[in-house]
Protein backbone atom coordinates (compact mmCIF):
# COMPACT_ATOMS: atom_id res chain seq x y z
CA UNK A 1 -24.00 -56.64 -8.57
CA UNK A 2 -22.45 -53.31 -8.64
CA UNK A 3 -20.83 -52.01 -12.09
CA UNK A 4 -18.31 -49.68 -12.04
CA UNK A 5 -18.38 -46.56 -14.63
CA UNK A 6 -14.81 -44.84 -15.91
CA UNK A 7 -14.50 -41.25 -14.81
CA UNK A 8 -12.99 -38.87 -17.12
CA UNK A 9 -9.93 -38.71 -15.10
CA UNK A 10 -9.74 -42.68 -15.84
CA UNK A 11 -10.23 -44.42 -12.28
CA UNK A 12 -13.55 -46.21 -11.89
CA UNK A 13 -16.15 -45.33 -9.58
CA UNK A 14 -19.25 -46.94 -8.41
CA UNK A 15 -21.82 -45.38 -6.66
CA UNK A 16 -24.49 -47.31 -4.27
CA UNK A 17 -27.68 -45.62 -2.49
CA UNK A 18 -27.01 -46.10 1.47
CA UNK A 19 -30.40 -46.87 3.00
CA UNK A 20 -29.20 -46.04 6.66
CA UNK A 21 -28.01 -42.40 5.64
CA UNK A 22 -30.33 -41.58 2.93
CA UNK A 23 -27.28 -40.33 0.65
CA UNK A 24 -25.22 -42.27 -2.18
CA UNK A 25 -21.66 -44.06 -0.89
CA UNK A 26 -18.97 -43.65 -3.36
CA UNK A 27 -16.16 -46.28 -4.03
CA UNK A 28 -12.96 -45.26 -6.46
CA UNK A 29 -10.65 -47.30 -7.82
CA UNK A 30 -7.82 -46.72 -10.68
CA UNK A 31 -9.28 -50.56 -11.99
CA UNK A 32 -12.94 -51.33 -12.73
CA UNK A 33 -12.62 -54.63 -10.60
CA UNK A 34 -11.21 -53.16 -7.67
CA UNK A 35 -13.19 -50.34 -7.58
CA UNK A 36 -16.35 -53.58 -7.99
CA UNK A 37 -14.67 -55.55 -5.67
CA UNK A 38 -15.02 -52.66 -2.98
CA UNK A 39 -18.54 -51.94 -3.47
CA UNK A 40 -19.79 -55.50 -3.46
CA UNK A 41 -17.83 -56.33 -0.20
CA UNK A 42 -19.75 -53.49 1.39
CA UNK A 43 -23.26 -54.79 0.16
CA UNK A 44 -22.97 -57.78 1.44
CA UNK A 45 -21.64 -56.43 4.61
CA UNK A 46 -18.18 -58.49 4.19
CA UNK A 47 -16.36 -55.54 3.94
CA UNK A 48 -12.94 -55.46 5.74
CA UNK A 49 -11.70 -53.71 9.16
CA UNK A 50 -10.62 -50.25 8.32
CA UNK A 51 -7.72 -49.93 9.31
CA UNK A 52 -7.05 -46.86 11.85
CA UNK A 53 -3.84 -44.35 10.74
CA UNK A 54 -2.53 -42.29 13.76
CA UNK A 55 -0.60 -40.16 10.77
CA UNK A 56 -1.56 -36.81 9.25
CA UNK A 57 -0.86 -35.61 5.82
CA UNK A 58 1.92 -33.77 6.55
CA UNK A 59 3.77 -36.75 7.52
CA UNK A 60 2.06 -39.07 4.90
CA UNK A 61 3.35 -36.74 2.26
CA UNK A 62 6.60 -37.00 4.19
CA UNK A 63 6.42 -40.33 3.73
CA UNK A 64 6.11 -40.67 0.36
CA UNK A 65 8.40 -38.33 -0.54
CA UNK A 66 11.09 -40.63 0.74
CA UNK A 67 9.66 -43.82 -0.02
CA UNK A 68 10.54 -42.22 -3.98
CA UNK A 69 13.93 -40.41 -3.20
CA UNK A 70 15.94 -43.13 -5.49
CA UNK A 71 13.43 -44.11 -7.61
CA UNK A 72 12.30 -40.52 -9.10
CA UNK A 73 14.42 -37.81 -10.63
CA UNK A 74 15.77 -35.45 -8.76
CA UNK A 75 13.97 -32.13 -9.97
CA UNK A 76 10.32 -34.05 -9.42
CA UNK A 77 11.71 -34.65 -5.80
CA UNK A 78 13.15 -30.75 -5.20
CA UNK A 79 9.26 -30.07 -6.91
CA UNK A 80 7.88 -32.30 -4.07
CA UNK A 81 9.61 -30.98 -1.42
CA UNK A 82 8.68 -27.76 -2.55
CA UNK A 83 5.21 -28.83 -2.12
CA UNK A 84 5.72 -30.41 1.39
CA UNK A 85 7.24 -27.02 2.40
CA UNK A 86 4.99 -24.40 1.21
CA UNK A 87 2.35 -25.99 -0.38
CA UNK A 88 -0.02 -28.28 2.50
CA UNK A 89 -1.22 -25.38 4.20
CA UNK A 90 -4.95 -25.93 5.82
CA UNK A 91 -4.32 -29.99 5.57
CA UNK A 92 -1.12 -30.54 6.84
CA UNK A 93 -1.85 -31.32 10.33
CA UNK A 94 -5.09 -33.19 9.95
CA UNK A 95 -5.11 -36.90 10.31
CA UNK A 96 -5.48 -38.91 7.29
CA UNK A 97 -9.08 -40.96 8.61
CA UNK A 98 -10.39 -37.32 9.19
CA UNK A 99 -9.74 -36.00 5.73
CA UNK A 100 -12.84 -35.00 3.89
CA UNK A 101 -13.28 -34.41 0.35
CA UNK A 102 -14.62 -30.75 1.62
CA UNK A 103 -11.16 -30.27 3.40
CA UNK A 104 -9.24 -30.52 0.20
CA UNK A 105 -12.00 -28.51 -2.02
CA UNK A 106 -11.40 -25.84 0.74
CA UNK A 107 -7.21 -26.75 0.48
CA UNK A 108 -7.49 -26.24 -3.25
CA UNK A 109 -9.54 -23.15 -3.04
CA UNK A 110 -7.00 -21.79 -0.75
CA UNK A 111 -4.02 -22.51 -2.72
CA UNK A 112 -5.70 -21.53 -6.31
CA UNK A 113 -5.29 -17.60 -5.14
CA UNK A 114 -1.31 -17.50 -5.44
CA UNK A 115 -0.64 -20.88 -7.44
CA UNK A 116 -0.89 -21.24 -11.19
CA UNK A 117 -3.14 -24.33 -12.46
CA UNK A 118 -0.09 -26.59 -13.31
CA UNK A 119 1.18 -26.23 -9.68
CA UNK A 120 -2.16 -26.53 -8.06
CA UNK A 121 -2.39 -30.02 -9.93
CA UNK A 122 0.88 -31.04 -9.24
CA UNK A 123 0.14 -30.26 -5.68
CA UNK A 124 -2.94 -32.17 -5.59
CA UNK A 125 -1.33 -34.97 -7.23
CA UNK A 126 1.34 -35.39 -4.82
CA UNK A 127 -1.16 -35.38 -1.65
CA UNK A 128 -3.53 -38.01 -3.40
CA UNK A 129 -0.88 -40.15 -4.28
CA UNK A 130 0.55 -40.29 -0.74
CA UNK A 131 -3.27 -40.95 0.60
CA UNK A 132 -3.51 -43.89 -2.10
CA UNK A 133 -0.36 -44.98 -0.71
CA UNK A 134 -1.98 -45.35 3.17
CA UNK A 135 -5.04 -46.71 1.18
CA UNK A 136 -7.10 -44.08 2.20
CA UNK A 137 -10.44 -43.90 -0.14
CA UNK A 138 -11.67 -40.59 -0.88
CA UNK A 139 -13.35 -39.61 -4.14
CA UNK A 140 -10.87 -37.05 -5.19
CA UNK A 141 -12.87 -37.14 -8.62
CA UNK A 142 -15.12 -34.97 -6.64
CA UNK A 143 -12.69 -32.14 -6.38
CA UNK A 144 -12.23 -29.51 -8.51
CA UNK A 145 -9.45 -27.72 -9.73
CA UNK A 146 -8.55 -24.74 -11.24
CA UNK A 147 -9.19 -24.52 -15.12
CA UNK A 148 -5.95 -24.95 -17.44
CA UNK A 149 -5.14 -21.78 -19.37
CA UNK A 150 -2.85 -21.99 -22.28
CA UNK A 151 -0.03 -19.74 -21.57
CA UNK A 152 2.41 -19.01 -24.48
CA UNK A 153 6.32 -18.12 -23.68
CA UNK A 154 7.24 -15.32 -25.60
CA UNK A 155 10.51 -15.93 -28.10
CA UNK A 156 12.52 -13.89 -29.97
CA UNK A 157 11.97 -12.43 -33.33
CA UNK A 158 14.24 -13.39 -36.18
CA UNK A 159 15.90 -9.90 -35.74
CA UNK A 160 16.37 -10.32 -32.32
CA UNK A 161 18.05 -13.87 -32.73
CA UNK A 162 20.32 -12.43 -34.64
CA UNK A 163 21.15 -9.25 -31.96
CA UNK A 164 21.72 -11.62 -29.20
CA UNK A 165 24.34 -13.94 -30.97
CA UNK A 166 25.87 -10.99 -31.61
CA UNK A 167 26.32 -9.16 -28.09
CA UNK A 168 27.08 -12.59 -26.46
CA UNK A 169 30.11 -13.18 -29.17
CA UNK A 170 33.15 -13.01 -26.72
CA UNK A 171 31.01 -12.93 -23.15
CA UNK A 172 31.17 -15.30 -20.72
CA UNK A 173 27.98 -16.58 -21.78
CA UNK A 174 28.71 -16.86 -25.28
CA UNK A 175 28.65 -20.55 -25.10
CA UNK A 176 25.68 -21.55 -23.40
CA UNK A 177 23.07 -18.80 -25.37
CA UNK A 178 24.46 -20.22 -28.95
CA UNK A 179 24.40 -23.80 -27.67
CA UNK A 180 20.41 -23.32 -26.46
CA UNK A 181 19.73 -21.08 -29.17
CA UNK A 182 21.01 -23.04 -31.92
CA UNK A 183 21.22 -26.64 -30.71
CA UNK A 184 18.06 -25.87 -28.65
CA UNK A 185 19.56 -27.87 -25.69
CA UNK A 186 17.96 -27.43 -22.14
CA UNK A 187 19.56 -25.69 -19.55
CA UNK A 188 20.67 -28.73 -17.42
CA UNK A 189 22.07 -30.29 -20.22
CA UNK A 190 24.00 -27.47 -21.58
CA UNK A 191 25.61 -26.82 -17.44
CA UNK A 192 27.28 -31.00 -17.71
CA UNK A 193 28.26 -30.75 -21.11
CA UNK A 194 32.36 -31.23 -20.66
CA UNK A 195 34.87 -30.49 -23.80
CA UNK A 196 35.13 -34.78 -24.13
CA UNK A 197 31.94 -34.33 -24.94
CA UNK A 198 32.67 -32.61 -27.80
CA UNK A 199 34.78 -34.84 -30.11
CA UNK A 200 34.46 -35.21 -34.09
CA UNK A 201 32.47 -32.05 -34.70
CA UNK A 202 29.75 -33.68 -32.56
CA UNK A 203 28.22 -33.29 -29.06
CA UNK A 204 27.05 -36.21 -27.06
CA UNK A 205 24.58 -35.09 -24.72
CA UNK A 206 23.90 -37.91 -22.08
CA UNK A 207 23.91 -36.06 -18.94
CA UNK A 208 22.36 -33.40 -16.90
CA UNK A 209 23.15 -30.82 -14.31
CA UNK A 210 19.98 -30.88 -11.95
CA UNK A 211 19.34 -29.10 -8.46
CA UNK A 212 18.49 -31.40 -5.86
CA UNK A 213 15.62 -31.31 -2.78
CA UNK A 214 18.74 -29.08 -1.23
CA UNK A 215 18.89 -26.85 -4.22
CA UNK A 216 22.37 -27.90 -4.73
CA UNK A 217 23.12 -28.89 -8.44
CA UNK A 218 24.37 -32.16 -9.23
CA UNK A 219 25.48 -34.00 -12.31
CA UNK A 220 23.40 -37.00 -13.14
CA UNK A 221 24.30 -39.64 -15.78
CA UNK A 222 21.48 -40.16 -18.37
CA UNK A 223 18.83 -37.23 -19.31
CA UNK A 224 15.50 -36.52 -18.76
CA UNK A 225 14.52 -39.34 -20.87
CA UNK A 226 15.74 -41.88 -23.31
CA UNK A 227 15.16 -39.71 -26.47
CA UNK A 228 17.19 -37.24 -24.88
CA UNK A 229 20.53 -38.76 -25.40
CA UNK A 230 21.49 -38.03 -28.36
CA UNK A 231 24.32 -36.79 -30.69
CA UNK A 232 24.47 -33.81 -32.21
CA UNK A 233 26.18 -32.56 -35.78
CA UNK A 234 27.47 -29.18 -35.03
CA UNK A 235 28.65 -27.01 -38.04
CA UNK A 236 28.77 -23.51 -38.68
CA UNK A 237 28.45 -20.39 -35.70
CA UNK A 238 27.92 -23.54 -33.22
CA UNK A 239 31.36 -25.00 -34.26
CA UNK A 240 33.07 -21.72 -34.97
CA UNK A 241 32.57 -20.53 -31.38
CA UNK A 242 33.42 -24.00 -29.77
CA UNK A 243 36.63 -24.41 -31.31
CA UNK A 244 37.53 -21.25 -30.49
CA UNK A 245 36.51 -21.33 -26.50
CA UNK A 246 37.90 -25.45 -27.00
CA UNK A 247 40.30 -26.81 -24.07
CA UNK A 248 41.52 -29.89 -23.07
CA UNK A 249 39.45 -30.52 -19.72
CA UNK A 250 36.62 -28.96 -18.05
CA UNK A 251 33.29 -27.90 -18.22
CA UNK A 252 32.37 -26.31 -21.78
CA UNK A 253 29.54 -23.51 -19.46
CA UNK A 254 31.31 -23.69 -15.92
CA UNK A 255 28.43 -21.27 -15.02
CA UNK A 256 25.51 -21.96 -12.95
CA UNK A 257 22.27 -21.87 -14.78
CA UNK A 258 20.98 -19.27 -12.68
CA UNK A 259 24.23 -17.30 -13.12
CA UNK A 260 24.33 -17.50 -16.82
CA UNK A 261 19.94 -16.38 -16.83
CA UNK A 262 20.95 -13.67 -14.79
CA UNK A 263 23.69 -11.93 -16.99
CA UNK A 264 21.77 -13.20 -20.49
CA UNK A 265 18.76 -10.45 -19.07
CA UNK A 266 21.22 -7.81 -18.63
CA UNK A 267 22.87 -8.00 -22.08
CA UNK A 268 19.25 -7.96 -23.09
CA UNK A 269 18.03 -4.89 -20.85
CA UNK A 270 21.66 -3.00 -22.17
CA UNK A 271 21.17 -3.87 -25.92
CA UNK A 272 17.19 -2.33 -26.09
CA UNK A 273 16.28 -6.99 -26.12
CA UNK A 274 13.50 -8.34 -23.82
CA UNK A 275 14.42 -9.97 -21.22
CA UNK A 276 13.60 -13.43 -22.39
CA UNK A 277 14.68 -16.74 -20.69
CA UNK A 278 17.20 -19.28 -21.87
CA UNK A 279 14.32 -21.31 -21.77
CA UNK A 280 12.91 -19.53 -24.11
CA UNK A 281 15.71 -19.58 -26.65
CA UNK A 282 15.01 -23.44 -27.31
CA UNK A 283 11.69 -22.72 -27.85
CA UNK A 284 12.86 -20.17 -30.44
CA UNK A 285 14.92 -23.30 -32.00
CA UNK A 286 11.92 -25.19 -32.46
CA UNK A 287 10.13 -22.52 -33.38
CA UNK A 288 12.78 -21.58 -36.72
CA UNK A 289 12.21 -25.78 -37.56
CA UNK A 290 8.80 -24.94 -37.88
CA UNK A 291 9.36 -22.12 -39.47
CA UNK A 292 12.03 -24.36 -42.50
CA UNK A 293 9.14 -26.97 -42.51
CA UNK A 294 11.86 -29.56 -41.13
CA UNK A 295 10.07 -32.79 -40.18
CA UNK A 296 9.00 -33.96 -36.67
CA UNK A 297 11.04 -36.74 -36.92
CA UNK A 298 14.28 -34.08 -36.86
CA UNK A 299 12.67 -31.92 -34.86
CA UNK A 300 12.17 -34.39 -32.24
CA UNK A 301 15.81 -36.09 -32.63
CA UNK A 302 17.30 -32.33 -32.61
CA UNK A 303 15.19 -31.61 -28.81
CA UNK A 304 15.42 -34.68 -27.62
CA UNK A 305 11.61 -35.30 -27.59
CA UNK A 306 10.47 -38.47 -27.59
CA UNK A 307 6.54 -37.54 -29.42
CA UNK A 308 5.89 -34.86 -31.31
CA UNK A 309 2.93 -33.40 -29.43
CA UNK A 310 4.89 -31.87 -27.44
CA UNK A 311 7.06 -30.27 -30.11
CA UNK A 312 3.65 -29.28 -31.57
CA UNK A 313 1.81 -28.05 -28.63
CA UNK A 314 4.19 -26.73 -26.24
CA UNK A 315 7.59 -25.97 -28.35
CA UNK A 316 6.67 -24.21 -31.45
CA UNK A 317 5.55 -20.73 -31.81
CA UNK A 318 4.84 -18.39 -34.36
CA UNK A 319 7.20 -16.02 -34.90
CA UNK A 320 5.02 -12.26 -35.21
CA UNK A 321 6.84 -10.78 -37.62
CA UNK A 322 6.11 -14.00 -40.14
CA UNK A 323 2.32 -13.97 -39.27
CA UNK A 324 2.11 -10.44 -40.53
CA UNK A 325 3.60 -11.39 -43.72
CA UNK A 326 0.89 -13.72 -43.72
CA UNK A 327 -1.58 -11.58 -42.80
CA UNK A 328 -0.24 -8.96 -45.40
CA UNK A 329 -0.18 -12.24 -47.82
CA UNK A 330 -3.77 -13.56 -47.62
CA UNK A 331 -4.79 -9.73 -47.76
CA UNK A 332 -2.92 -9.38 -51.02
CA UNK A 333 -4.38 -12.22 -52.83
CA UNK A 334 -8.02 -11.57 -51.53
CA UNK A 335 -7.32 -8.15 -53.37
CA UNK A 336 -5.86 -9.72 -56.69
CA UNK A 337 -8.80 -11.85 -56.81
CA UNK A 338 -11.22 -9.41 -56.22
CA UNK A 339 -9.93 -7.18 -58.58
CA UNK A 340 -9.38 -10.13 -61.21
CA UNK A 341 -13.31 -10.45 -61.09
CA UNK A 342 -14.08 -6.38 -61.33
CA UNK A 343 -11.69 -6.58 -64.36
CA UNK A 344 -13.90 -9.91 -65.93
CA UNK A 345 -17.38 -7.98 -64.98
CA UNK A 346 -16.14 -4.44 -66.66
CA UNK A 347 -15.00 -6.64 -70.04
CA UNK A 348 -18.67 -8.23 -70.26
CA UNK A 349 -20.11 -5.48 -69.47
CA UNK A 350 -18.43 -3.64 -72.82
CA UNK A 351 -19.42 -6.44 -74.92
């Protein structure tokens, strides 16, 4: 009987020496049994019609795509559209019982020269998951992709946080850089934030401003997940500059996103400032928690983050002005000690 073995990706594959064709025969499964089942109904020669698809992957992508629409968010489905668009060149026309694991290596090889690793995945993910979905059975274990690199968004110093809540204090953008820089809320939650929102010196964030497969935005009730609702305490510069800007009705950042990144650089490029993202002014929140040793259990509530891994691995940074006080730190006390022990030697030495 044939036993399956878990790949590192976590489906199951077993793998049986062909007699006819002098070469092994590969059968993957995401369970052990199923990927057992399959291999055992083609040893004893039970194994079931295949079943013939007049459908490419183009239009097996297509098909999964809508078969999701309602079901997943609306950013993964403008990110899968995205893919169907731009991102099948090389497969997109060949039909799905033709597809060879050599035809995607070759895809993925392709694609690797202009895409970074987390797009190349996500567009390999989205083609085998619409092939899984025809049942077609290739070992896409046997396909390699392009290494992760760790790539590290670059956040403000602590001087610099403190020169851009200055020159956005009475800009149209005042609002949105203190609310991400700050609060450390996300983009799309800071563009459906409306003034009832803001009630009792707290903000209740339960919604999100999203682009769609269109690229329109639209606001969508809930977040991104369920630790992302949350309220907020807001006290100090956050509360100062909302009561000011405070009306009755209305958004609290009528701006569009892409509006509001697009004047936030030129403040920067005019005041001598990088020209970071307002993405990267959340990561500069969690980055100043890290910095005031607050808990992950804050942290987490305060980011809406649901586990703090990702607080941990992808959210907090080191600020560089801090790690040279470190730097100058360690260096300082490797020197008192050294010289502590001269000072010890010299007195024995007179004795």
């Amino acid at each position: 009987m044939a036993t399956a073995k878990k790949m590192p990706s976590g489906n199951y594959r077993v793998r049986i020496y062909d007699k006819a064709t002098g070469k092994q025969k590969s059968f993957t499964a995401e369970t052990k049994k199923e990927a057992e089942y399959l291999a055992n109904e083609w040893l004893t020669g039970r194994q079931k019609a295949v079943i013939k698809h007049d459908i490419t992957v183009g239009e097996a992508v297509r098909t999964y795509i809508d078969s999701k629409n309602n079901v997943l968010s609306a950013s993964t489905i403008r990110g899968y559209e995205i893919v169907y668009r731009n991102g099948l060149n090389g497969i997109r026309d060949i039909n799905i019982d033709d597809l060879t694991t050599m035809q995607l290596q070759y895809w993925i090889n392709s694609n690797a020269k202009k895409y970074s690793p987390k797009t190349l995945r996500n567009q390999f993910g989205l083609v085998t998951a619409a092939l899984r979905q025809k049942k077609v059975r290739l070992d896409f274990d046997d396909v390699t992709l392009k290494k992760k690199t760790k790539t590290e968004i670059e956040i403000p110093t602590e001087q610099e946080i403190g020169q851009i809540l200055r020159m956005v204090d009475g800009t149209n953008i005042e609002l949105p850089v203190t609310l991400a820089l700050c609060l450390g809320l996300r983009q799309s939650e800071i563009a459906a934030l409306d003034w009832s929102d803001y009630k009792n010196d707290v903000l209740i964030i339960n919604k999100s401003c999203v682009p769609d497969k269109n690229n329109k935005f639209i606001l969508k009730m809930g977040n991104k997940s369920m630790a992302s609702t949350r309220t907020l305490k807001v006290h100090g510069l956050v509360k100062e500059r909302l009561d000011r800007a405070r009306m009755t009705s209305g958004r609290i950042s009528p701006m569009l996103p892409s509006s509001i990144l697009c004047r936030f650089k030129q403040l920067c490029r005019q005041n001598g400032i990088p020209e970071y993202t307002m993405h990267a002014l959340r990561h500069a929140n969690a980055s100043i928690m890290l910095l005031k040793n607050i808990p992950d259990k804050y942290a987490m509530k305060q980011l809406g983050q649901s586990s703090p891994n990702m607080i941990k691995n992808v959210y907090q940074h080191i600020f560089t002005d801090r790690q040279e006080q470190v730097a100058d730190t360690v260096s300082n006390a490797i020197s008192e000690i050294l010289d502590a022990k001269l000072d010890a030697k010299n007195a024995n030495s007179h004795k």
